[in-house]
C-alpha atoms as a PDB file:
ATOM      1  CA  UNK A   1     -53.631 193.363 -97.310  1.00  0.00           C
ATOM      2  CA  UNK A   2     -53.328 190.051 -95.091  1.00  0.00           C
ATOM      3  CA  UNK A   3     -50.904 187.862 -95.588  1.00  0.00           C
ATOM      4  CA  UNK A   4     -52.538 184.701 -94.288  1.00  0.00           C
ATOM      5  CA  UNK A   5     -55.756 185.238 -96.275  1.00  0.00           C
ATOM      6  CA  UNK A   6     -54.041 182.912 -99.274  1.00  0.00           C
ATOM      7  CA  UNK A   7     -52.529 180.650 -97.123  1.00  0.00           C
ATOM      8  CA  UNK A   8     -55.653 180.038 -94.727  1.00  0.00           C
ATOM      9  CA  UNK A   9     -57.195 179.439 -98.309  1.00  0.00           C
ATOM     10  CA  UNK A  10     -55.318 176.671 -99.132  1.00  0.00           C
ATOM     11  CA  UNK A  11     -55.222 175.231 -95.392  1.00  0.00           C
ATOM     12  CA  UNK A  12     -58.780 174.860 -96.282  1.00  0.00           C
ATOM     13  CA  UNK A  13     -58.789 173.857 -99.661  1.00  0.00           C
ATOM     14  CA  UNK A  14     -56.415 171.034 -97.431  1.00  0.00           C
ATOM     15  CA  UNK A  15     -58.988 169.774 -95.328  1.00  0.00           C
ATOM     16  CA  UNK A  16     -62.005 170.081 -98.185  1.00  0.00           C
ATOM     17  CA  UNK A  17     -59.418 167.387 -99.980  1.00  0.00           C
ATOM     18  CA  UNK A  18     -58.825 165.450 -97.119  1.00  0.00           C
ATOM     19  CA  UNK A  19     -62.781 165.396 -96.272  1.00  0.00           C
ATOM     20  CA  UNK A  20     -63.519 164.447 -99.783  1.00  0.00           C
ATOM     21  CA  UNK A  21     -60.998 161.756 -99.807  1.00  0.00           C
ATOM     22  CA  UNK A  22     -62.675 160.181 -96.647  1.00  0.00           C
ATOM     23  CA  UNK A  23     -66.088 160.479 -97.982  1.00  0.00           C
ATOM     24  CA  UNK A  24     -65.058 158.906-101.278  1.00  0.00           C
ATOM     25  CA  UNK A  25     -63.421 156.299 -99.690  1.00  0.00           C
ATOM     26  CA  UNK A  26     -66.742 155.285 -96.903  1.00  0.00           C
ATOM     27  CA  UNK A  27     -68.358 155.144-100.142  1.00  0.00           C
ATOM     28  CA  UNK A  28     -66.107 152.796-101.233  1.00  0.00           C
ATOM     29  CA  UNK A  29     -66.354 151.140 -98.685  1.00  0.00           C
ATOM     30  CA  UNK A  30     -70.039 150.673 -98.769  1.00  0.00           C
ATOM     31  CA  UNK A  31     -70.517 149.550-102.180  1.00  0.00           C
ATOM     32  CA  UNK A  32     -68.127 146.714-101.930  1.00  0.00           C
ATOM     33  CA  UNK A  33     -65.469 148.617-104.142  1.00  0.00           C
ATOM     34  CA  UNK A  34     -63.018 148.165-101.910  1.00  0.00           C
ATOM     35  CA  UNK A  35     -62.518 146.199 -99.005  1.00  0.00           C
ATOM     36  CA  UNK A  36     -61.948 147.707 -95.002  1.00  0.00           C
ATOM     37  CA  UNK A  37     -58.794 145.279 -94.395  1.00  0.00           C
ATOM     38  CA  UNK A  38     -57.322 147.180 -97.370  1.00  0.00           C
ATOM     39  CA  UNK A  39     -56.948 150.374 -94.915  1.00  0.00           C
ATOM     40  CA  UNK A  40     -55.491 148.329 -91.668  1.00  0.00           C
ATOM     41  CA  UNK A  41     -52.117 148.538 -93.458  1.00  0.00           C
ATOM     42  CA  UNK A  42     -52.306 150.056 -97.098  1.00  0.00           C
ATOM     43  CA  UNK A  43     -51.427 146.679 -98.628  1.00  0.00           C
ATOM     44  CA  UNK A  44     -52.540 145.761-101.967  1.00  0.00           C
ATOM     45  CA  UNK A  45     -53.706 147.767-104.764  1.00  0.00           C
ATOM     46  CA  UNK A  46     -56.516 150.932-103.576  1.00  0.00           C
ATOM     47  CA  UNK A  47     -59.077 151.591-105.807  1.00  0.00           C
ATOM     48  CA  UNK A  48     -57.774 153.330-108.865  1.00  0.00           C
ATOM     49  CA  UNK A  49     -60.216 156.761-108.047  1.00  0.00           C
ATOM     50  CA  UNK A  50     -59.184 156.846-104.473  1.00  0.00           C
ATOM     51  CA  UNK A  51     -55.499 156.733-105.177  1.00  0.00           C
ATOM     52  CA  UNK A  52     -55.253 159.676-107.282  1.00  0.00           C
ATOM     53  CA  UNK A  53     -57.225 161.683-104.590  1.00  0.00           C
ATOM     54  CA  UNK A  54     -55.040 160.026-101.947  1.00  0.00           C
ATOM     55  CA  UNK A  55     -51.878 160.439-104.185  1.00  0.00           C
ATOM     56  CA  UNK A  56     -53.221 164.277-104.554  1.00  0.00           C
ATOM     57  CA  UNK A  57     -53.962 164.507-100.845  1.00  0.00           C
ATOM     58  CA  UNK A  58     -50.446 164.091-100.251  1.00  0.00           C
ATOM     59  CA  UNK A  59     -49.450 166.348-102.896  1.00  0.00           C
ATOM     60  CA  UNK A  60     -51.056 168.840-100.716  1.00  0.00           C
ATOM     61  CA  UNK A  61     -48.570 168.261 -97.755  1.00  0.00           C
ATOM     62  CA  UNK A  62     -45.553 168.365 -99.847  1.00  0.00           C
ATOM     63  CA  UNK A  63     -44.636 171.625-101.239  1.00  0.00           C
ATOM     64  CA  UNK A  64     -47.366 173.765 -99.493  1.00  0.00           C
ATOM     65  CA  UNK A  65     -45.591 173.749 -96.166  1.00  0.00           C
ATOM     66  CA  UNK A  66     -42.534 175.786 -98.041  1.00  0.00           C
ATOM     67  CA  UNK A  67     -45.453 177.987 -98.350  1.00  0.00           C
ATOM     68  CA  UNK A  68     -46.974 178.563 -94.792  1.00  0.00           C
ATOM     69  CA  UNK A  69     -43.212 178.967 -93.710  1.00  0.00           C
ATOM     70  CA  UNK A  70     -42.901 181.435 -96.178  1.00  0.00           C
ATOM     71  CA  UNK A  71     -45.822 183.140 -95.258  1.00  0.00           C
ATOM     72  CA  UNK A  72     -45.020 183.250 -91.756  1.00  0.00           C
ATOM     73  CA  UNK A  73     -41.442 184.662 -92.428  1.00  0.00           C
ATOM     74  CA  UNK A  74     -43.245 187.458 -94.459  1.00  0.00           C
ATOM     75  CA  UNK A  75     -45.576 188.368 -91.436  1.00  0.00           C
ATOM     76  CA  UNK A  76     -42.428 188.203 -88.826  1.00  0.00           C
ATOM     77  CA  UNK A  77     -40.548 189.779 -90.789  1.00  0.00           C
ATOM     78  CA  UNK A  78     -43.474 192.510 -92.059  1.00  0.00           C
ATOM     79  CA  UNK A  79     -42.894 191.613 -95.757  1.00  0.00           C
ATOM     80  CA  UNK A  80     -46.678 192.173 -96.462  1.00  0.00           C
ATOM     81  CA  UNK A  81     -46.545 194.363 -99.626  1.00  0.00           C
ATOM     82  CA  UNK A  82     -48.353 194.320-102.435  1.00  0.00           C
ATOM     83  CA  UNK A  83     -45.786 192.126-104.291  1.00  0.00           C
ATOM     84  CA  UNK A  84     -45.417 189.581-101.512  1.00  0.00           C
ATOM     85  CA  UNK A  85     -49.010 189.436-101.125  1.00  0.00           C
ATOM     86  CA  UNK A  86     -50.163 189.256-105.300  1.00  0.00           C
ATOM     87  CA  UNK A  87     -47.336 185.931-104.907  1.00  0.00           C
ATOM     88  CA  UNK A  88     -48.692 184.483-102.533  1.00  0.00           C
ATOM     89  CA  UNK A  89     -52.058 184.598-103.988  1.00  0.00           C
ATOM     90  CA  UNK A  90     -50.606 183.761-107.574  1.00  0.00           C
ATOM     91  CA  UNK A  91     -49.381 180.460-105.708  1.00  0.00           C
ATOM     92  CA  UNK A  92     -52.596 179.485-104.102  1.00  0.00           C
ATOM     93  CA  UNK A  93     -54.833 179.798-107.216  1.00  0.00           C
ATOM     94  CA  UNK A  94     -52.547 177.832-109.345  1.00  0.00           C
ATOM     95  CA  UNK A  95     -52.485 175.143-106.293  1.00  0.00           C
ATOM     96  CA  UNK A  96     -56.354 175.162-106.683  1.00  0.00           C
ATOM     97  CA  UNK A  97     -55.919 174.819-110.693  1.00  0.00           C
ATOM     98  CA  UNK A  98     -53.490 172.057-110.260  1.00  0.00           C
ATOM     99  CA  UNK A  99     -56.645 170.262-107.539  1.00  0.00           C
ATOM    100  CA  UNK A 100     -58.918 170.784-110.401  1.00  0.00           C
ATOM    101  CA  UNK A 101     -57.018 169.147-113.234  1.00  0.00           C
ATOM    102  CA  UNK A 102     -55.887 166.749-110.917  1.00  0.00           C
ATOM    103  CA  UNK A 103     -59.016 165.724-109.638  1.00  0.00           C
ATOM    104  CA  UNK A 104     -61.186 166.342-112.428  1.00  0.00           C
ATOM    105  CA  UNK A 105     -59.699 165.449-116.371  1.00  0.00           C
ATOM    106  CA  UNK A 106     -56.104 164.282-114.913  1.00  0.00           C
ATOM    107  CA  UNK A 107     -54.389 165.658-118.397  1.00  0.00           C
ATOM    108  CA  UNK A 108     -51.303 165.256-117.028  1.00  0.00           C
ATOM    109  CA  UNK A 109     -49.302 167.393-119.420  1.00  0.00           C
ATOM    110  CA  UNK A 110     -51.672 170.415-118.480  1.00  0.00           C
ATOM    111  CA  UNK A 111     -51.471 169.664-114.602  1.00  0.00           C
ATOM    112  CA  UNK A 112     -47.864 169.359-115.076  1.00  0.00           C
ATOM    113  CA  UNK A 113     -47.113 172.745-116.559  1.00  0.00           C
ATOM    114  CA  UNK A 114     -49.405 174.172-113.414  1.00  0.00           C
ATOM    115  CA  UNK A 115     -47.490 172.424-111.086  1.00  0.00           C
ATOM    116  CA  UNK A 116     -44.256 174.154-112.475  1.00  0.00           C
ATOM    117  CA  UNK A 117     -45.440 177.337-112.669  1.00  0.00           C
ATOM    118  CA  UNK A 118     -47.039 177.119-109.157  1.00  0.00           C
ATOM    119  CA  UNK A 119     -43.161 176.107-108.193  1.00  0.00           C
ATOM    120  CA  UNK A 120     -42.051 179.112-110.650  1.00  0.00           C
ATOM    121  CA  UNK A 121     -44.012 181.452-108.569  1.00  0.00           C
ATOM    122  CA  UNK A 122     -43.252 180.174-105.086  1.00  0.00           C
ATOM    123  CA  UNK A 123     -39.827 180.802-105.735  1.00  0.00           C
ATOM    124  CA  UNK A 124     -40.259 183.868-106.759  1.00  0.00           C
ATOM    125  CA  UNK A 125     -42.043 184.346-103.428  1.00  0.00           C
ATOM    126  CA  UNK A 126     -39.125 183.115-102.152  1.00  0.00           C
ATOM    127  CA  UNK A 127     -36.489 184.990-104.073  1.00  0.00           C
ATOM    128  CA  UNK A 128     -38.425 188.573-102.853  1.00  0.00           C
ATOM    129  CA  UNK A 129     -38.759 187.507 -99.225  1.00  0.00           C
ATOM    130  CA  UNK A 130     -35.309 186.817 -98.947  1.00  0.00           C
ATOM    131  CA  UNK A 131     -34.323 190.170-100.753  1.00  0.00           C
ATOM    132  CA  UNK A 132     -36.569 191.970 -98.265  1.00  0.00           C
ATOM    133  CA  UNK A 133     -34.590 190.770 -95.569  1.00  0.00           C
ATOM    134  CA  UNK A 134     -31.441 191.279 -96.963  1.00  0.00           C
ATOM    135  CA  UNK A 135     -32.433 195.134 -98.201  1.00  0.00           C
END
């Protein structure tokens, strides 16, 4: 099983985001919805649409890079079982839950309790890497 088959998922689930995000914003742009100075320095309010996948966007680079350490520690460190790997895939398919909620109906208490459990199960992914390399 390869380790850096859920991660290079969401690295690309990453740059889908950030591609949608510019594309939603050109549009923006086009239509008169919002106005190019707006983007010289971020000041004033941004389109209510393109925040939250901005806001989201961001999301993205938060926690996730907990993750790709992770990951990599696991490789190093040839923590690449079946448990290690079912985490890490547990984590990425909640992260892509949490982009559909988010992006899509926004029911906050619903994305929420995704959020939390994808946090539940990264440390958990956590928890067993470190055990592995203290066993």
């Amino acid at each position: 099983m390869n380790i850096f088959l859920p991660a290079l998922l969401l690295m690309f689930h990453t740059l889908l985001v950030a591609a949608y995000m510019g594309y939603r914003r050109f549009t923006a742009i086009t239509r008169g919805e919002v106005s190019l100075d707006y983007y010289k320095l971020y000041h004033g309010e941004e389109h209510e649409p393109l925040r939250k996948i901005a806001r989201h966007f961001s999301n993205l680079l938060e926690v996730p890079p907990l993750f790709y350490l992770l990951t990599i520690i696991a490789f190093v460190s040839q923590l690449t079982g079946t448990l290690v790997v079912a985490l890490a895939w547990a984590y990425v398919l909640l992260r892509l839950v949490h982009s559909y909620v988010h992006l899509g109906s926004n029911n906050v208490p619903v994305r929420f309790r995704i959020f939390v459990l994808s946090m539940v199960v990264l440390l958990a992914y956590l928890l067993v890497i470190v055990a592995g390399l203290l066993l």
